[in-house]
C-alpha atoms as a PDB file:
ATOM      1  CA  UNK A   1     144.456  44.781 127.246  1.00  0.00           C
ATOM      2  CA  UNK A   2     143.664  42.812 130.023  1.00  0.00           C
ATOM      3  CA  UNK A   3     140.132  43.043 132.004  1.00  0.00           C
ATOM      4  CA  UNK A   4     139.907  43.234 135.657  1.00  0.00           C
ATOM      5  CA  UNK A   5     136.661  43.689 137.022  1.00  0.00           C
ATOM      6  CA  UNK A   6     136.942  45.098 140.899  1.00  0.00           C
ATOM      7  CA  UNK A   7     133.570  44.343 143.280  1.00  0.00           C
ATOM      8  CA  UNK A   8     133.757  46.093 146.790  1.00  0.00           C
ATOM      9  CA  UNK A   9     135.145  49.744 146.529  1.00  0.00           C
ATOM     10  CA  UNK A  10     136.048  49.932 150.176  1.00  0.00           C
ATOM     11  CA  UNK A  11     138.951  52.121 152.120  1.00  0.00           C
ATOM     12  CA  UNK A  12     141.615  50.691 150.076  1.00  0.00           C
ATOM     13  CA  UNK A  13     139.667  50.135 147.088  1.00  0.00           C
ATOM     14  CA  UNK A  14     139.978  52.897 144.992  1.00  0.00           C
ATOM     15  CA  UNK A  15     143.755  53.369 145.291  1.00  0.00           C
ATOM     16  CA  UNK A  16     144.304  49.685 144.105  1.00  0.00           C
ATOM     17  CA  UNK A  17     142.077  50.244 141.155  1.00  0.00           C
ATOM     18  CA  UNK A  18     144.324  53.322 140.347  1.00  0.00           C
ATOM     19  CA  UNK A  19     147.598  51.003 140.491  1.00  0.00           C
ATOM     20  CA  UNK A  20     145.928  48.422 137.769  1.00  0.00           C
ATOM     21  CA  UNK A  21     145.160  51.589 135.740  1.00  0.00           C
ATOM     22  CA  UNK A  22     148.516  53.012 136.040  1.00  0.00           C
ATOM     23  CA  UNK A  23     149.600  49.416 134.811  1.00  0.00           C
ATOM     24  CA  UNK A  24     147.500  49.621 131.973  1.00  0.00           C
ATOM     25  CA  UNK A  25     144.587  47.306 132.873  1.00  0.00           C
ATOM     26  CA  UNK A  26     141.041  47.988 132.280  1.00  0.00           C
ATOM     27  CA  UNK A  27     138.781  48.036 135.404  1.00  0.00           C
ATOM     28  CA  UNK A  28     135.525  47.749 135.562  1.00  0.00           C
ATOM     29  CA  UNK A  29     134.214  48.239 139.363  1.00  0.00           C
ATOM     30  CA  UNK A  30     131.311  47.514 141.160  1.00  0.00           C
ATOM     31  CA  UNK A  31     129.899  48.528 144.575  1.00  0.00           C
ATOM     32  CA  UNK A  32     126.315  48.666 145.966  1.00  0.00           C
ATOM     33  CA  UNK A  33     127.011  52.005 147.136  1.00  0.00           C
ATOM     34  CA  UNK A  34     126.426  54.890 144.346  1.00  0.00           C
ATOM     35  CA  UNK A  35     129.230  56.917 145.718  1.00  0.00           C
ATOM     36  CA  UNK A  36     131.720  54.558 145.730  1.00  0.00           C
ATOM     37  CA  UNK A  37     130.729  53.949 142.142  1.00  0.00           C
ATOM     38  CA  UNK A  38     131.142  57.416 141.305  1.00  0.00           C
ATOM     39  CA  UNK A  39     134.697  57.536 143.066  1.00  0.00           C
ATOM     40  CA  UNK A  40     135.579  54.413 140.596  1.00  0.00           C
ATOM     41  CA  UNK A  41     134.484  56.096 137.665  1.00  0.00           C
ATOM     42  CA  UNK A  42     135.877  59.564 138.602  1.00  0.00           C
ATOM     43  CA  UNK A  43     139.639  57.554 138.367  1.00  0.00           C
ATOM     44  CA  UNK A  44     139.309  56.316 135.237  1.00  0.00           C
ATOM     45  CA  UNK A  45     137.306  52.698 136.042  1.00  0.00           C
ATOM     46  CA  UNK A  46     134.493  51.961 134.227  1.00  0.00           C
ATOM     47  CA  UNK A  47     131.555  50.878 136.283  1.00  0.00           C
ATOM     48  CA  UNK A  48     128.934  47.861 135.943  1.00  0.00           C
ATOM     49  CA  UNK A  49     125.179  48.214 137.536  1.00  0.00           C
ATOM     50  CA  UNK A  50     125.899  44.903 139.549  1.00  0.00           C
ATOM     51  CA  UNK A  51     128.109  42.255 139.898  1.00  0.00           C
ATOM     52  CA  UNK A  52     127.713  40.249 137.549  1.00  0.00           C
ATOM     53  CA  UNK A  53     127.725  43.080 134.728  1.00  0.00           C
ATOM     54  CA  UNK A  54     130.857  44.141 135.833  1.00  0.00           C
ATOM     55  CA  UNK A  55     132.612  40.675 135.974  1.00  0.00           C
ATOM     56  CA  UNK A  56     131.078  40.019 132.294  1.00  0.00           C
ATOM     57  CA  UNK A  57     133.743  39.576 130.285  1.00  0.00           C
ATOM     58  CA  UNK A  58     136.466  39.864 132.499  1.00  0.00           C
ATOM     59  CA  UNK A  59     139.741  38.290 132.252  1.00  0.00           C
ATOM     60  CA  UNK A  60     139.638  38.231 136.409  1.00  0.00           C
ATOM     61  CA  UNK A  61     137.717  39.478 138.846  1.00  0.00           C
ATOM     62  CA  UNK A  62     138.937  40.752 141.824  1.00  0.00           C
ATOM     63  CA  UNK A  63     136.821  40.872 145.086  1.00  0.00           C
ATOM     64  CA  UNK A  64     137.346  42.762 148.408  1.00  0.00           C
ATOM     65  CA  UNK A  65     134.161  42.491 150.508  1.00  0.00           C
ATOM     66  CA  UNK A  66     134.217  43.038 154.258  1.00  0.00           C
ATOM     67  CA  UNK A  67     132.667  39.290 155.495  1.00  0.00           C
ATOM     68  CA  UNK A  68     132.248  35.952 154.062  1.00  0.00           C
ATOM     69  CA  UNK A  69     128.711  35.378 153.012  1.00  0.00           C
ATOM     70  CA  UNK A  70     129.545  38.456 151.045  1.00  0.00           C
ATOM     71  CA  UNK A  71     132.461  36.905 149.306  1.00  0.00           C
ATOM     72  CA  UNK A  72     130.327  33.650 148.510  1.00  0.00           C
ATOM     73  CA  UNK A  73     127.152  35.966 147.267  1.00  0.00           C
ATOM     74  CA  UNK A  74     129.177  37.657 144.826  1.00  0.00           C
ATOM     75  CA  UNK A  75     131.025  34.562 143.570  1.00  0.00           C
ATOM     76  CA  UNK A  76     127.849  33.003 142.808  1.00  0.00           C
ATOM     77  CA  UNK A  77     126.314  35.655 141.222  1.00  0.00           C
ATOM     78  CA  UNK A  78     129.746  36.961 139.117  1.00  0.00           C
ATOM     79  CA  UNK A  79     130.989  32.689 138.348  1.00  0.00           C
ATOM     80  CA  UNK A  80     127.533  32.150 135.939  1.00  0.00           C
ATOM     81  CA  UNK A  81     128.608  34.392 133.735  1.00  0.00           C
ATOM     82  CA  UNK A  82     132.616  34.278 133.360  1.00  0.00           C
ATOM     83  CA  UNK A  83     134.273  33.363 130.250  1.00  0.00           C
ATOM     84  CA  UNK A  84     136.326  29.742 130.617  1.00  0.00           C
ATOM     85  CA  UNK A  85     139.766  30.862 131.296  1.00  0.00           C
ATOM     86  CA  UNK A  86     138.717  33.563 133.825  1.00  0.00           C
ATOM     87  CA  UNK A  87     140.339  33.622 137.378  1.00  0.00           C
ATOM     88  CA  UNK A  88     138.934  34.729 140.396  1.00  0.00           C
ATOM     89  CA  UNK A  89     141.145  36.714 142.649  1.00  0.00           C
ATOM     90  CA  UNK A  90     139.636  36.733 146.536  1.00  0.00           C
ATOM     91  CA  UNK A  91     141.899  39.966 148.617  1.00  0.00           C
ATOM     92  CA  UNK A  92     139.294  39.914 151.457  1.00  0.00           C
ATOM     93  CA  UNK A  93     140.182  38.573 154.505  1.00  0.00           C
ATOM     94  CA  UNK A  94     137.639  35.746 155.582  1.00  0.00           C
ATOM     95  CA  UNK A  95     137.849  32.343 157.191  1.00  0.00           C
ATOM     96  CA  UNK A  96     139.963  30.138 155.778  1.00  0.00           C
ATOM     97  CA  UNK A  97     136.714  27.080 155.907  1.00  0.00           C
ATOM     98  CA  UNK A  98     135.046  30.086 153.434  1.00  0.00           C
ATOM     99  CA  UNK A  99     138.296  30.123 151.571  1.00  0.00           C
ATOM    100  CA  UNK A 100     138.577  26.331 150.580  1.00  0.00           C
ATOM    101  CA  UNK A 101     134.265  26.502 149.996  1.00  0.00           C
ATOM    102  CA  UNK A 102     134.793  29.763 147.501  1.00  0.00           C
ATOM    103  CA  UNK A 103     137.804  27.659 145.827  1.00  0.00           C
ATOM    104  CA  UNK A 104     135.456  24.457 145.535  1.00  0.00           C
ATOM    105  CA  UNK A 105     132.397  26.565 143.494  1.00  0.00           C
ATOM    106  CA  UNK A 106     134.864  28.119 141.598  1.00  0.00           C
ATOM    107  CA  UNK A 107     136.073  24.781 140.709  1.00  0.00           C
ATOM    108  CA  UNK A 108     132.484  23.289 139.859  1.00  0.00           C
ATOM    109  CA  UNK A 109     132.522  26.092 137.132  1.00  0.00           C
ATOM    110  CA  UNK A 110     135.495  24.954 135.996  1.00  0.00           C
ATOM    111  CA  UNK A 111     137.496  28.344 136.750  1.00  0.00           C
ATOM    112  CA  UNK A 112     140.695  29.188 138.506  1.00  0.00           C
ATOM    113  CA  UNK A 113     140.724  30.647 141.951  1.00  0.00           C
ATOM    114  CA  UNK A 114     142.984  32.422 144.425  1.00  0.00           C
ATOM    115  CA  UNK A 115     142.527  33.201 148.287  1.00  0.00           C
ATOM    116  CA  UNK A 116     144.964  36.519 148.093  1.00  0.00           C
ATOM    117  CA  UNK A 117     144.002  38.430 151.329  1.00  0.00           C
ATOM    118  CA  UNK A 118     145.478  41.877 151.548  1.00  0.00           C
ATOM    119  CA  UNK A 119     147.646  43.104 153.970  1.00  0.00           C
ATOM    120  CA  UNK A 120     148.922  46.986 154.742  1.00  0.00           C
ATOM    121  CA  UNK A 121     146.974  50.167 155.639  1.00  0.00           C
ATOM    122  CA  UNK A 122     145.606  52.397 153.002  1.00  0.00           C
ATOM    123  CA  UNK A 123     149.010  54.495 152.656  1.00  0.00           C
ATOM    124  CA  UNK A 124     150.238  51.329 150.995  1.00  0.00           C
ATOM    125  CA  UNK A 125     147.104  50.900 148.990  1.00  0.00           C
ATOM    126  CA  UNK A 126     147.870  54.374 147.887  1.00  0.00           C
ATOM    127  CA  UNK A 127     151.990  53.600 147.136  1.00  0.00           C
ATOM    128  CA  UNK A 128     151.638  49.477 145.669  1.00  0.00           C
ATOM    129  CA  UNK A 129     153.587  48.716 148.785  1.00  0.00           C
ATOM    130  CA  UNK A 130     150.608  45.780 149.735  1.00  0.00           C
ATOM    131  CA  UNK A 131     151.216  42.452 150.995  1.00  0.00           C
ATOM    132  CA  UNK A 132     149.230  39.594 149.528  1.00  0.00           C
ATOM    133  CA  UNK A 133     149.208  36.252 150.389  1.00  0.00           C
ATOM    134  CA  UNK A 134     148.007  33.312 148.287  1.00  0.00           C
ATOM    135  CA  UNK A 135     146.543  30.237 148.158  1.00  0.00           C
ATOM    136  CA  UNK A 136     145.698  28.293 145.541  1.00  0.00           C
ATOM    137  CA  UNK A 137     147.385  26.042 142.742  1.00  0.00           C
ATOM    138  CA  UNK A 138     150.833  27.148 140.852  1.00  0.00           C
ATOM    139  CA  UNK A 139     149.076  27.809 137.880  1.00  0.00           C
ATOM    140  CA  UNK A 140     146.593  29.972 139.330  1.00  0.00           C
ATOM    141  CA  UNK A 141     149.020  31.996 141.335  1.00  0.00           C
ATOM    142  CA  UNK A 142     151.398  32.109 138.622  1.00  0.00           C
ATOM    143  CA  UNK A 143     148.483  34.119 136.403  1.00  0.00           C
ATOM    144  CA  UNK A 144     147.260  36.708 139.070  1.00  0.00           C
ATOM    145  CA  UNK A 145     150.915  37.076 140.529  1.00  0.00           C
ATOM    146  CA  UNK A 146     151.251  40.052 137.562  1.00  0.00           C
ATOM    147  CA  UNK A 147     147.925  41.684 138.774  1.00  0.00           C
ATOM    148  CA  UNK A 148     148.667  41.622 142.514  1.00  0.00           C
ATOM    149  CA  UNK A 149     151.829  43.317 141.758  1.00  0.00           C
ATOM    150  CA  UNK A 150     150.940  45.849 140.364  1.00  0.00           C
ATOM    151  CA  UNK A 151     149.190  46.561 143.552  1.00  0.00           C
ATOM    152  CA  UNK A 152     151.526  45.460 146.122  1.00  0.00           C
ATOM    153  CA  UNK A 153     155.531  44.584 146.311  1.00  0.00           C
ATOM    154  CA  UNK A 154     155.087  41.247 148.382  1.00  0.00           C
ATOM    155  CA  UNK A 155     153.155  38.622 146.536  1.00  0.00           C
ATOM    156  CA  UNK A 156     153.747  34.947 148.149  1.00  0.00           C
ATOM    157  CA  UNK A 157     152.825  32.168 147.599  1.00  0.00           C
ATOM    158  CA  UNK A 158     151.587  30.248 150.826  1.00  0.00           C
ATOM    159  CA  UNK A 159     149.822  26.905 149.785  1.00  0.00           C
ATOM    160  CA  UNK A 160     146.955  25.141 149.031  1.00  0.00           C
ATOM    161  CA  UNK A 161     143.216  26.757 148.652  1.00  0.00           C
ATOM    162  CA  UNK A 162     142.654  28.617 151.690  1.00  0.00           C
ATOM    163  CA  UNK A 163     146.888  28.567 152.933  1.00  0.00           C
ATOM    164  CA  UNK A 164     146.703  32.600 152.292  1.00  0.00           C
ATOM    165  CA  UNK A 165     143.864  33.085 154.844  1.00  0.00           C
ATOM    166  CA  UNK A 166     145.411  30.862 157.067  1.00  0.00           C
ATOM    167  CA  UNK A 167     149.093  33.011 156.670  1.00  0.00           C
ATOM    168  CA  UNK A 168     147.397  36.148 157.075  1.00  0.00           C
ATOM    169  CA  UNK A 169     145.688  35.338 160.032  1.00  0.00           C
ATOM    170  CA  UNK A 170     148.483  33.933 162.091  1.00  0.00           C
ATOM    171  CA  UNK A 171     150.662  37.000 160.930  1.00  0.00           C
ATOM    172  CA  UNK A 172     147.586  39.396 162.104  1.00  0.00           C
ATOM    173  CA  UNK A 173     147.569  37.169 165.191  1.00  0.00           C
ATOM    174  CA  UNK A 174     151.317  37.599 166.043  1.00  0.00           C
ATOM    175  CA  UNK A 175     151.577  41.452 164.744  1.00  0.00           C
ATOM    176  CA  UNK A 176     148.759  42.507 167.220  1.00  0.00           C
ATOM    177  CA  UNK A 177     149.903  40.608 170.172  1.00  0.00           C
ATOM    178  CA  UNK A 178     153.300  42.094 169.554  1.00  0.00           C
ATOM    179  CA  UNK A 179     151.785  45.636 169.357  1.00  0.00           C
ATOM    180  CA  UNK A 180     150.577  44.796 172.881  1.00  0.00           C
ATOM    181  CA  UNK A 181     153.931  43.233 174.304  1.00  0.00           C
ATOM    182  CA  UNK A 182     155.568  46.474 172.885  1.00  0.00           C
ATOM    183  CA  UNK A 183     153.115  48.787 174.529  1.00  0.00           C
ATOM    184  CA  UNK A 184     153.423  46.876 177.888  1.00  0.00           C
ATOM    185  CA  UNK A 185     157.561  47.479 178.009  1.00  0.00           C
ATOM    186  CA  UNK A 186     157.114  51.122 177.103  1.00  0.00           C
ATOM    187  CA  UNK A 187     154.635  51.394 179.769  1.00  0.00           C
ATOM    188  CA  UNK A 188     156.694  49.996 182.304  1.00  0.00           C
ATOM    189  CA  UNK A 189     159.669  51.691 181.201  1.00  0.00           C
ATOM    190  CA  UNK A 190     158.291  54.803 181.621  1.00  0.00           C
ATOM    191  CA  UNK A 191     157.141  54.072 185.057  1.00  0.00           C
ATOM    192  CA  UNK A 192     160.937  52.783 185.711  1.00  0.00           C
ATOM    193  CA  UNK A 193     162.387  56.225 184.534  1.00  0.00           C
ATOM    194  CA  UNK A 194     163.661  55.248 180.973  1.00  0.00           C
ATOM    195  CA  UNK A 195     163.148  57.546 177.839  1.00  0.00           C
ATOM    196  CA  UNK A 196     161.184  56.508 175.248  1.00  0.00           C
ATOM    197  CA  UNK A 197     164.407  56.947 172.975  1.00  0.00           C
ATOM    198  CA  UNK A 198     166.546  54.911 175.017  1.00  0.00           C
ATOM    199  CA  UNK A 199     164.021  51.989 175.238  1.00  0.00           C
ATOM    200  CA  UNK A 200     163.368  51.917 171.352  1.00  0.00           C
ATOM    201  CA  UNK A 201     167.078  52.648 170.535  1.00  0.00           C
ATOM    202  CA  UNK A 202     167.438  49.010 172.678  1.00  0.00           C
ATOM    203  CA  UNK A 203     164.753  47.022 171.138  1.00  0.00           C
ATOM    204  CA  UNK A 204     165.576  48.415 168.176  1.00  0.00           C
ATOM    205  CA  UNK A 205     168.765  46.902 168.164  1.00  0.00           C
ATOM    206  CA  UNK A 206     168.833  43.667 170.034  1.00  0.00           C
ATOM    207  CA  UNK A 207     165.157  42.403 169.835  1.00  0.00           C
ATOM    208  CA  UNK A 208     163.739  43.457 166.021  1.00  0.00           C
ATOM    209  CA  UNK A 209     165.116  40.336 165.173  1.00  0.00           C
ATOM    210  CA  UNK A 210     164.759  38.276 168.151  1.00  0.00           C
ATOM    211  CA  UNK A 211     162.182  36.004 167.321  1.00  0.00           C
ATOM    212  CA  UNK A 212     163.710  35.022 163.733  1.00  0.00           C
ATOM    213  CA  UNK A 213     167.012  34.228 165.743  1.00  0.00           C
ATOM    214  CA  UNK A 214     165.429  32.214 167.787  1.00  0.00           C
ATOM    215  CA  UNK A 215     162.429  30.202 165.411  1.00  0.00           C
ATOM    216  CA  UNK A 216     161.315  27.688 167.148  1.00  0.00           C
ATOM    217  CA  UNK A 217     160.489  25.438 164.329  1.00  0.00           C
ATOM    218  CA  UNK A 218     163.656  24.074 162.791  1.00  0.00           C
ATOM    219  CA  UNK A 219     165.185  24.253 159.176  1.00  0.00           C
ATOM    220  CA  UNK A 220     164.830  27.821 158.642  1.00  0.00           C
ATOM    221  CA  UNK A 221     167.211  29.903 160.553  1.00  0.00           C
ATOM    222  CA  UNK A 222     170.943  28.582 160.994  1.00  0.00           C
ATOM    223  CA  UNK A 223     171.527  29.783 164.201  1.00  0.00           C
ATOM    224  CA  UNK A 224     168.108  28.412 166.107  1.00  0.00           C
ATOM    225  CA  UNK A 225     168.275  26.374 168.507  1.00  0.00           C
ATOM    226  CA  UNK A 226     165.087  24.252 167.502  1.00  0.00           C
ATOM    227  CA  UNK A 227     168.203  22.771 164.752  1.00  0.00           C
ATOM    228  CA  UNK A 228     169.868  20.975 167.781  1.00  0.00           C
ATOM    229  CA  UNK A 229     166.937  19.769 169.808  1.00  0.00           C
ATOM    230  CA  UNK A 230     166.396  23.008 171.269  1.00  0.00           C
ATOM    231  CA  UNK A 231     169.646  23.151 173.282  1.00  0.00           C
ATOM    232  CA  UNK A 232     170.647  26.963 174.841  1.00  0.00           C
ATOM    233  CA  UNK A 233     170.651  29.342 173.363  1.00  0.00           C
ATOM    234  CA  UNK A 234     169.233  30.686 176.226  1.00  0.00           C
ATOM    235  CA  UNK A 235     167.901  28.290 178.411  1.00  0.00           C
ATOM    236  CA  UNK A 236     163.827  28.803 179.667  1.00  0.00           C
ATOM    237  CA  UNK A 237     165.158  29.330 183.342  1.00  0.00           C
ATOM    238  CA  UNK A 238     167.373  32.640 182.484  1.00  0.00           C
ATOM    239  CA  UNK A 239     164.193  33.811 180.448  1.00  0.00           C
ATOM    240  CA  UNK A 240     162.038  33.140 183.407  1.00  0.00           C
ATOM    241  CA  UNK A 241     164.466  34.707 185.567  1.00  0.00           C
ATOM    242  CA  UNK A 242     164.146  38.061 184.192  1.00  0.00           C
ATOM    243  CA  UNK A 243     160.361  37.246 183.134  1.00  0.00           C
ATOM    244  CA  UNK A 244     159.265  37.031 187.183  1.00  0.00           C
ATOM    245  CA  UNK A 245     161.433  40.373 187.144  1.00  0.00           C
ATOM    246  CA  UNK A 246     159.873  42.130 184.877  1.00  0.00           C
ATOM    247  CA  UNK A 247     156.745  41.386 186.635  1.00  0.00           C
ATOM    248  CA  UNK A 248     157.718  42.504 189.896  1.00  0.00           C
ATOM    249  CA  UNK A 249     158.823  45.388 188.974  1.00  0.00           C
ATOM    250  CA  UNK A 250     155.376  45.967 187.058  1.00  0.00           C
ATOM    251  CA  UNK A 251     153.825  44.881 189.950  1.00  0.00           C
ATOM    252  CA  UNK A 252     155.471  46.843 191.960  1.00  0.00           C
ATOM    253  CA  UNK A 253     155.397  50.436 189.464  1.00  0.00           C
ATOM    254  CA  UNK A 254     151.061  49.687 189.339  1.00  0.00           C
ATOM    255  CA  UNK A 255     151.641  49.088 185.744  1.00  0.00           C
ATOM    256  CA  UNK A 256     149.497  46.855 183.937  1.00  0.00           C
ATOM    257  CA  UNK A 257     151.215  44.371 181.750  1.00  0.00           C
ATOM    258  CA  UNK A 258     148.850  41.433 181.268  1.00  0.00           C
ATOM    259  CA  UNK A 259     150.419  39.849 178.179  1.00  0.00           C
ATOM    260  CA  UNK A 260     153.652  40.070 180.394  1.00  0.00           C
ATOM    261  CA  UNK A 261     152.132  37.668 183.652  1.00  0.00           C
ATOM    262  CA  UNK A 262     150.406  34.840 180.912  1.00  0.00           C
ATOM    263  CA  UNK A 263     154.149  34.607 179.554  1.00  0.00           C
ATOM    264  CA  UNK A 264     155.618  34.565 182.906  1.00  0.00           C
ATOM    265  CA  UNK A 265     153.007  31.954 184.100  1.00  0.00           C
ATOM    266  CA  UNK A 266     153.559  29.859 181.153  1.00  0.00           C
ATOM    267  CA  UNK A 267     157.516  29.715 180.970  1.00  0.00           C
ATOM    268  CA  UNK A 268     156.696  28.933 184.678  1.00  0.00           C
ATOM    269  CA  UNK A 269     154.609  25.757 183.829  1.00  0.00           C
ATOM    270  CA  UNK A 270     157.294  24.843 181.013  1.00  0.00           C
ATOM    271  CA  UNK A 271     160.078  24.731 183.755  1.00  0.00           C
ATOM    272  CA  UNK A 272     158.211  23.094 186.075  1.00  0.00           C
ATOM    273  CA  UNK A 273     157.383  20.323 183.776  1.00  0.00           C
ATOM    274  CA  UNK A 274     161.225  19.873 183.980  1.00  0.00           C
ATOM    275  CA  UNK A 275     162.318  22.522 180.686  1.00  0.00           C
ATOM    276  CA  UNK A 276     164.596  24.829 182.200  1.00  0.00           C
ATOM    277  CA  UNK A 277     168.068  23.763 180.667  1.00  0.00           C
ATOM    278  CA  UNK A 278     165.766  23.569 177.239  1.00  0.00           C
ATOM    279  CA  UNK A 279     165.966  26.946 174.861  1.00  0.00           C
ATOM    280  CA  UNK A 280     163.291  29.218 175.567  1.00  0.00           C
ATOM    281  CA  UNK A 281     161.648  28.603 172.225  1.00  0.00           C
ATOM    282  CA  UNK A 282     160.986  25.206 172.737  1.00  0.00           C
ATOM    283  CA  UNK A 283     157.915  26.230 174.512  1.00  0.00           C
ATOM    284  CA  UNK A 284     156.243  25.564 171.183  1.00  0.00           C
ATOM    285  CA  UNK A 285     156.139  22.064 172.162  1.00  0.00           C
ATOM    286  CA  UNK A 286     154.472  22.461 175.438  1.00  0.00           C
ATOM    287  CA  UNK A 287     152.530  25.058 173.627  1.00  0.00           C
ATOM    288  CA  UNK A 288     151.256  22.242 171.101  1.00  0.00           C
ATOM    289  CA  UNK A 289     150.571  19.857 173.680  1.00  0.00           C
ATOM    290  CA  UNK A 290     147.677  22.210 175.244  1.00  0.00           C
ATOM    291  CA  UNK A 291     144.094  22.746 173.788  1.00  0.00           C
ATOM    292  CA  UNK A 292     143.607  25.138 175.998  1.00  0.00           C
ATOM    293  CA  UNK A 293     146.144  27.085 178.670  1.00  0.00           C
ATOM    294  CA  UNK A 294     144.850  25.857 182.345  1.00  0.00           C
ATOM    295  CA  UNK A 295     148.081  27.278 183.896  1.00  0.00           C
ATOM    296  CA  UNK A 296     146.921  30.152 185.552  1.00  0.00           C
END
């Protein structure tokens, strides 16, 4: 049977402990906290009186700590005393500098490593329906792709040391500012007399996929324009079109759309710099040319 030892018993913890169990591994858990301890041992985990007692042993050891002197803490005290052929598993979310540092001790001891942040709420913690992505060398991922699946139903395989950090930030990054260009249209929408349902039964069905369709980096959709030097498609002036009406009308309804007048300002500068026959999406470009947005 294999050995997983689990250090930091947090939210989603416990519920990802019970998924190894229910897949027949044996966990032994640690957390600082007594209760959490008890929780572990109360689902069938056995329990170590530190860190380095629980990893003892272990076939892998799992970590899920909350910051990243944490992370590098418990790999120092947990690497000492791992057998040769042990792998370190990382499913906190840190920085991906901490990442690549965590990989490079791991790698003075001579042990495998993976950056393997999770991502998903605690419902699917609770239903193996996590998302982890990893980073790390083929072998490596190849070995703790069986344990992450047994608590999650996406494992991928992003890169390099440090690549998983690096994908789960940038999806965290475009997720939330979604959430916030979402909440902006429903706002305005309601001040402009549409239903909830009819506003979600459109996005629904014309933009879910819109950015996909339109990737603005090429060779991985067919149909984006970024294939063809970012011809139309449709072309950064019609976009700014109904972009500066959007914000009147926002203007206009006292709604607050902020996210909303940054993307009209900056299609605005992309035009201006002489883009407005160019697709929309290849405001990457202009996007990579900036170290900082000054158009505004």
């Amino acid at each position: 049977m294999t050995t997983v030892a689990f250090i930091g018993l947090g939210t989603s913890a416990l519920s990802m402990i019970s998924n190894l169990l229910r897949a027949s591994y044996k966990v032994v858990a640690f957390d600082p906290s007594e209760s959490a301890r008890d929780q572990a041992r109360a689902i069938g985990a056995d329990v170590g009186d530190n860190a380095a007692a629980a990893g003892g042993g272990a076939d892998a050891v799992i970590t899920l700590l909350p910051t990243c002197a944490e992370v590098q803490r418990t790999w120092n005290e947990v690497l000492p005393v791992l057998e040769e052929n042990a792998l370190l598993i990382d499913c906190s979310t840190i920085s991906v500098d901490s990442a690549k540092r965590a990989h490079k001790v791991a790698a003075h001891y001579g042990l495998r490593a993976i950056d393997a942040p999770a991502f998903g709420c605690h419902l699917s913690a609770q239903e193996g329906d996590l998302t982890f992505f990893c980073g790390g060398d083929q072998n490596a991922f190849r070995s703790a792709r069986p344990i992450l699946s047994a608590m999650g139903k996406t494992v991928v395989h992003c890169g390099e040391p440090g690549a998983g950090q690096a994908a789960k930030i940038c999806n965290s990054m475009l997720l939330g500012t979604s959430m916030i260009a979402v909440s902006e249209a429903f706002s305005l929408g309601e001040k402009l007399g549409l239903s909830h349902r009819a506003l979600f039964d459109v996005v629904y069905i014309l933009s879910r996929q819109c950015w996909s369709h339109y990737c603005p980096v090429p060779g991985l959709v067919p149909s984006s324009p970024a294939n063809n030097d970012y011809r139309p498609g449709l072309a950064t002036s019609a976009m700014l079109n109904d972009l500066h009406l959007s914000q009147d009308a926002a203007r206009r309804a006292g709604v607050f759309t902020p996210l909303g007048w940054h993307t009209e300002n900056i299609y605005d500068e992309f035009e201006k710099a002489g883009h407005g026959a160019t697709d929309f999406s290849g405001v990457i470009r202009h996007l990579r040319a900036l170290t900082r947005y000054t158009g505004v």
